[in-house]
Protein backbone atom coordinates (compact mmCIF):
# COMPACT_ATOMS: atom_id res chain seq x y z
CA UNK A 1 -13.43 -5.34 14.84
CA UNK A 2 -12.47 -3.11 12.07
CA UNK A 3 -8.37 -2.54 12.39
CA UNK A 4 -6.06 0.04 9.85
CA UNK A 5 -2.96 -0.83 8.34
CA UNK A 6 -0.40 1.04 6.30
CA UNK A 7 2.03 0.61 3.95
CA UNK A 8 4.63 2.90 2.49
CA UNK A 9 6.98 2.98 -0.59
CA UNK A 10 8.80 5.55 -2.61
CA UNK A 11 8.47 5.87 -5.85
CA UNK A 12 12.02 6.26 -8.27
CA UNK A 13 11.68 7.42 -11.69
CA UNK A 14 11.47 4.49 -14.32
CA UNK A 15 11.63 2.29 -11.32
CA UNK A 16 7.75 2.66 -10.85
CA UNK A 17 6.31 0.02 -12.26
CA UNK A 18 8.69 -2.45 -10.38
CA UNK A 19 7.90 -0.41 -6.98
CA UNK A 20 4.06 -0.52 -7.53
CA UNK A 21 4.33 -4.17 -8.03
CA UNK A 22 6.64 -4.59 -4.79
CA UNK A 23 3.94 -2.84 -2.99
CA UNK A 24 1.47 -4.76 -3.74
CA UNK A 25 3.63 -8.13 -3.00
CA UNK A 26 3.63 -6.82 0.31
CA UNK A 27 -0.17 -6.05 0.79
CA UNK A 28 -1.04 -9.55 -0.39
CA UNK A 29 1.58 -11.43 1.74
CA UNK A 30 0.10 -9.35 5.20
CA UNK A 31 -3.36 -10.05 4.23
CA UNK A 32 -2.07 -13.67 3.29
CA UNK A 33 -0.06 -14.44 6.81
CA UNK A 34 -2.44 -13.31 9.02
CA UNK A 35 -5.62 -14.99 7.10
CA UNK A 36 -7.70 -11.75 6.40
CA UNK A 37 -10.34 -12.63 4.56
CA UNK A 38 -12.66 -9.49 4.99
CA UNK A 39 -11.13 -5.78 3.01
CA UNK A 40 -13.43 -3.05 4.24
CA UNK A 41 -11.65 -0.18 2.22
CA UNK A 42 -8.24 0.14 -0.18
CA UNK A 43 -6.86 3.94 -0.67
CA UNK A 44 -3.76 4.93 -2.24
CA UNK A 45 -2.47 8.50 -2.19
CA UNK A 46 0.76 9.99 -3.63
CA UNK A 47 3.64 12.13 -1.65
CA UNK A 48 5.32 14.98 -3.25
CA UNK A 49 7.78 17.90 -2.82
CA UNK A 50 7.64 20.81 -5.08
CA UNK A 51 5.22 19.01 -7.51
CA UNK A 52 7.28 15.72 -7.69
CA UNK A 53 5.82 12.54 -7.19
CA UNK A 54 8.00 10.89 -4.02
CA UNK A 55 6.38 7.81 -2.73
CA UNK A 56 2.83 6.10 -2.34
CA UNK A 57 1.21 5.19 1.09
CA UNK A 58 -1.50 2.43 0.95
CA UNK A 59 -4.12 2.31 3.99
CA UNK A 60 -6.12 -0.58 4.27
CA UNK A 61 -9.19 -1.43 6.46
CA UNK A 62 -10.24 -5.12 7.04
CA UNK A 63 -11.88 -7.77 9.46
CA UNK A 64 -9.84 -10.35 11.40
């Protein structure tokens, strides 16, 4: 069974790097905990206001 899971963060100026890299903590340590071991898809897509970059939101599909 294919399931969907999403993760947020907002992205600061010159804080992006360190936010990117806190996001993807967090993706590995899910996956990690609950013993995924099939990814069926990875997308990233950007928030914004006016132009302006505000946050990422990461969807990913896997296999328990």
């Amino acid at each position: 069974m294919i399931k969907i899971k999403t993760f947020t963060s907002t992205l600061r100026i010159f804080h992006v790097h360190s936010e990117l890299m806190t996001l993807d903590k967090e993706v590995n340590d899910f996956l990690q905990s609950n013993g995924i071991k099939k990814i069926v898809s990875v997308s990233d897509s950007t928030t914004s206001t006016h132009g302006d970059t505000m946050g990422i939101i990461r969807v990913i599909a896997y296999e328990e």
